[in-house]
Protein backbone atom coordinates (compact mmCIF):
# COMPACT_ATOMS: atom_id res chain seq x y z
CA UNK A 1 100.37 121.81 75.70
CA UNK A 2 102.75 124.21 76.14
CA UNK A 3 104.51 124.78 79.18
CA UNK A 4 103.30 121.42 80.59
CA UNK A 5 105.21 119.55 82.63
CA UNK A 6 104.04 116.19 83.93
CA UNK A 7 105.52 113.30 85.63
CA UNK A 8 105.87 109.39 83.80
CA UNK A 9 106.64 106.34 84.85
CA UNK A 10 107.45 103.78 81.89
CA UNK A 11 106.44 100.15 82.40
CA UNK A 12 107.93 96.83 80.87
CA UNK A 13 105.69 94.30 82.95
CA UNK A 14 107.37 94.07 86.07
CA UNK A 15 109.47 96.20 85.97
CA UNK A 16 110.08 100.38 85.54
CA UNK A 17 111.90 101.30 82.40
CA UNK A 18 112.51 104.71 82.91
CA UNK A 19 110.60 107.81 85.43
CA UNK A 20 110.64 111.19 85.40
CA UNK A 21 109.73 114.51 83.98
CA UNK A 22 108.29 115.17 80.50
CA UNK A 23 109.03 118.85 79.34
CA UNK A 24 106.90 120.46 76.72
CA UNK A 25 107.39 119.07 73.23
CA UNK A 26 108.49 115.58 74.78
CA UNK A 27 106.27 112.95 74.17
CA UNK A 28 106.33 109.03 75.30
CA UNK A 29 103.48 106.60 74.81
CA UNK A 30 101.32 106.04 77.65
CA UNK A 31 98.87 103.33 78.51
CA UNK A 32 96.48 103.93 81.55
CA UNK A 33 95.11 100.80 83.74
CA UNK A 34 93.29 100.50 86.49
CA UNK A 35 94.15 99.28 89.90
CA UNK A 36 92.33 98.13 92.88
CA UNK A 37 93.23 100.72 94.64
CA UNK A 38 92.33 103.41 92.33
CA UNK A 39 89.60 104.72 94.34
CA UNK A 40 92.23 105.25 97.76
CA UNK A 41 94.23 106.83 95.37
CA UNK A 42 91.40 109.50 94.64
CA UNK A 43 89.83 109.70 97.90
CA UNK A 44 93.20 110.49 98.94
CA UNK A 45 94.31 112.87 96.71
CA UNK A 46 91.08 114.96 97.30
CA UNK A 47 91.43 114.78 100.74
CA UNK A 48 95.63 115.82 101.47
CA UNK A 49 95.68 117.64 97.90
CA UNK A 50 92.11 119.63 96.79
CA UNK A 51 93.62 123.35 97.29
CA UNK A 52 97.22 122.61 95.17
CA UNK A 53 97.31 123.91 91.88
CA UNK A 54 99.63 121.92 89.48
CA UNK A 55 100.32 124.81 87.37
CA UNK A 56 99.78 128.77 86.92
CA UNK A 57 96.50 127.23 85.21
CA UNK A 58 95.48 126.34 88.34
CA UNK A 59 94.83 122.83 86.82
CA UNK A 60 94.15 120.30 90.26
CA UNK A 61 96.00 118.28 91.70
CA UNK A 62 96.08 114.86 89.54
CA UNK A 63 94.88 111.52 91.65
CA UNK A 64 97.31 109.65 89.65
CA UNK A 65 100.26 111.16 90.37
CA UNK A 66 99.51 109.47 94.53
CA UNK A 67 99.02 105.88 91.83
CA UNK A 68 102.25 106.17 90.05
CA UNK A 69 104.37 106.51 92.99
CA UNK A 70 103.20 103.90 94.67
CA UNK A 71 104.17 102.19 90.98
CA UNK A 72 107.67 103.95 91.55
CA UNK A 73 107.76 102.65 95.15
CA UNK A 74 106.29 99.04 94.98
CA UNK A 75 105.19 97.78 91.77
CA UNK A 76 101.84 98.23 93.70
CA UNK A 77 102.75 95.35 95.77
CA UNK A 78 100.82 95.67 99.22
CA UNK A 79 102.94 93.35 100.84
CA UNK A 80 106.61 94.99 99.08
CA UNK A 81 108.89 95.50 101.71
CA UNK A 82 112.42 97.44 100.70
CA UNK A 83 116.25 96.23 102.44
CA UNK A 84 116.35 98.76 104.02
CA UNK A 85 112.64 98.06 105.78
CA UNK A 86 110.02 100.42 103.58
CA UNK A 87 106.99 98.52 104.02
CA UNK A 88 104.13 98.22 102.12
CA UNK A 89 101.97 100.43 98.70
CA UNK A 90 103.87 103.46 99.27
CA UNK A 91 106.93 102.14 100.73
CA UNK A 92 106.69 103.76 104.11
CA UNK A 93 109.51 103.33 106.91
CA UNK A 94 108.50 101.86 110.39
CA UNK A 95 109.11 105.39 112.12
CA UNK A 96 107.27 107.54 109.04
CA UNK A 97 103.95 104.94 110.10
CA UNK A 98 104.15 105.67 113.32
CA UNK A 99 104.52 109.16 113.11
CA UNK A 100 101.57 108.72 110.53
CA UNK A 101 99.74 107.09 113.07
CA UNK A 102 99.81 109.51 116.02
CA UNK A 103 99.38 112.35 113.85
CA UNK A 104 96.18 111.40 112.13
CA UNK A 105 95.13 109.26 115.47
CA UNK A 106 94.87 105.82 113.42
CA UNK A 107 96.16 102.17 114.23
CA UNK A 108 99.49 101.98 112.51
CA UNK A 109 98.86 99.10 110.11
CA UNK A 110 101.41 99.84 107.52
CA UNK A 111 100.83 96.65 105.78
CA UNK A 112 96.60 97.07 105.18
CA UNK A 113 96.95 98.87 101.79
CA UNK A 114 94.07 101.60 102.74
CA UNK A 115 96.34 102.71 105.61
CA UNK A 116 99.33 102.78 103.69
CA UNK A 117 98.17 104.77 100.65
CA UNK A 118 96.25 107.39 103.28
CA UNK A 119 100.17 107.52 105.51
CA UNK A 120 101.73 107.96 102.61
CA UNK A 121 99.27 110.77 101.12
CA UNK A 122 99.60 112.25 104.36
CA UNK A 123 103.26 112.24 104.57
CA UNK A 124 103.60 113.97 100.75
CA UNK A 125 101.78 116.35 102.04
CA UNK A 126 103.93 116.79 104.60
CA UNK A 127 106.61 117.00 102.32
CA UNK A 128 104.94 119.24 100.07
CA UNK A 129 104.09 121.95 102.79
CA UNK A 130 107.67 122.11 103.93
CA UNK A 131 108.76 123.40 100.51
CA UNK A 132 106.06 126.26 99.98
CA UNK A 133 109.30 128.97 98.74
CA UNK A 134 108.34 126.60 96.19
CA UNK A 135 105.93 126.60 93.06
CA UNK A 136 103.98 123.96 90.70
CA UNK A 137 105.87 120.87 89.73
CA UNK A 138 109.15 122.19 90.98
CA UNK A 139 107.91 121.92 94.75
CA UNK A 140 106.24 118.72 93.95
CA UNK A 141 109.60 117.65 93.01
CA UNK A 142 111.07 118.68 96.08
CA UNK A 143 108.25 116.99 97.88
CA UNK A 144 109.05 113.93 96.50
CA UNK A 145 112.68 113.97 96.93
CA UNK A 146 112.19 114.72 100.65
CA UNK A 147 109.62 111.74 100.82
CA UNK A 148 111.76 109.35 99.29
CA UNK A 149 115.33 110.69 101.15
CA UNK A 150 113.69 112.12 104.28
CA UNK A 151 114.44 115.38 106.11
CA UNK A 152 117.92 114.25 107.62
């Protein structure tokens, strides 16, 4: 597929061998599996990313992109908490929750894995709005780099 670009995470069980970026012509071996949390990971995606096109294509927005960084962030550990206090599927800090909360009007319950995946949906989208100079995968990348660094 030319002119592809799509995002990888490679696993070794427990643990991520290497993340990021295939270009087009690249090629790695992967192996899908489900989760039990595959269907939060949809419902999600549908509901914070229906209108973004991936590429010129206008190709969707791919559920299991919201899966494999919750991979990236936790192992897909609900109860994975980071040093430096991330809690929970998608690694969210105390103060991103609680924003999370207010904004969508929920209990914060970072630690309930339903919450956690639909926070941190909600926060990439964030994320992903603040960069609209950007296009495609590029502002996706951006997206995630502010997610995972904050605004600061």
């Amino acid at each position: 597929m030319a002119g592809v670009t799509m995002c990888f995470l490679l696993c070794n069980p427990g643990r991520i061998v290497r993340s990021g970026f295939l270009e087009a012509g690249e090629r790695v071996e992967l192996r899908m599996y489900q989760t039990d949390y595959d269907e939060l990971f949809r419902i999600m995606a549908r509901l914070y990313f229906r209108d973004v096109p991936m590429d010129e294509a206008g190709k969707p927005f791919d559920w299991q992109l919201l899966k494999a960084q919750a991979i990236a962030e936790s192992g897909l550990n609900p109860k994975a908490k980071s040093p430096v206090g991330a809690m929970g599927l998608m690694q969210l800090m105390p103060r991103t929750s609680a924003e999370c909360a207010r904004a969508l009007h929920l209990p914060d319950k970072p630690w309930d894995p339903q919450t956690n995946i639909h926070f941190g949906a909600h926060y990439l989208r964030r994320m992903w709005s603040i960069f609209a100079a950007e296009l495609g995968m590029e502002r996706l990348r951006f997206a995630w780099g502010a997610y995972n660094a904050g605004l600061g």
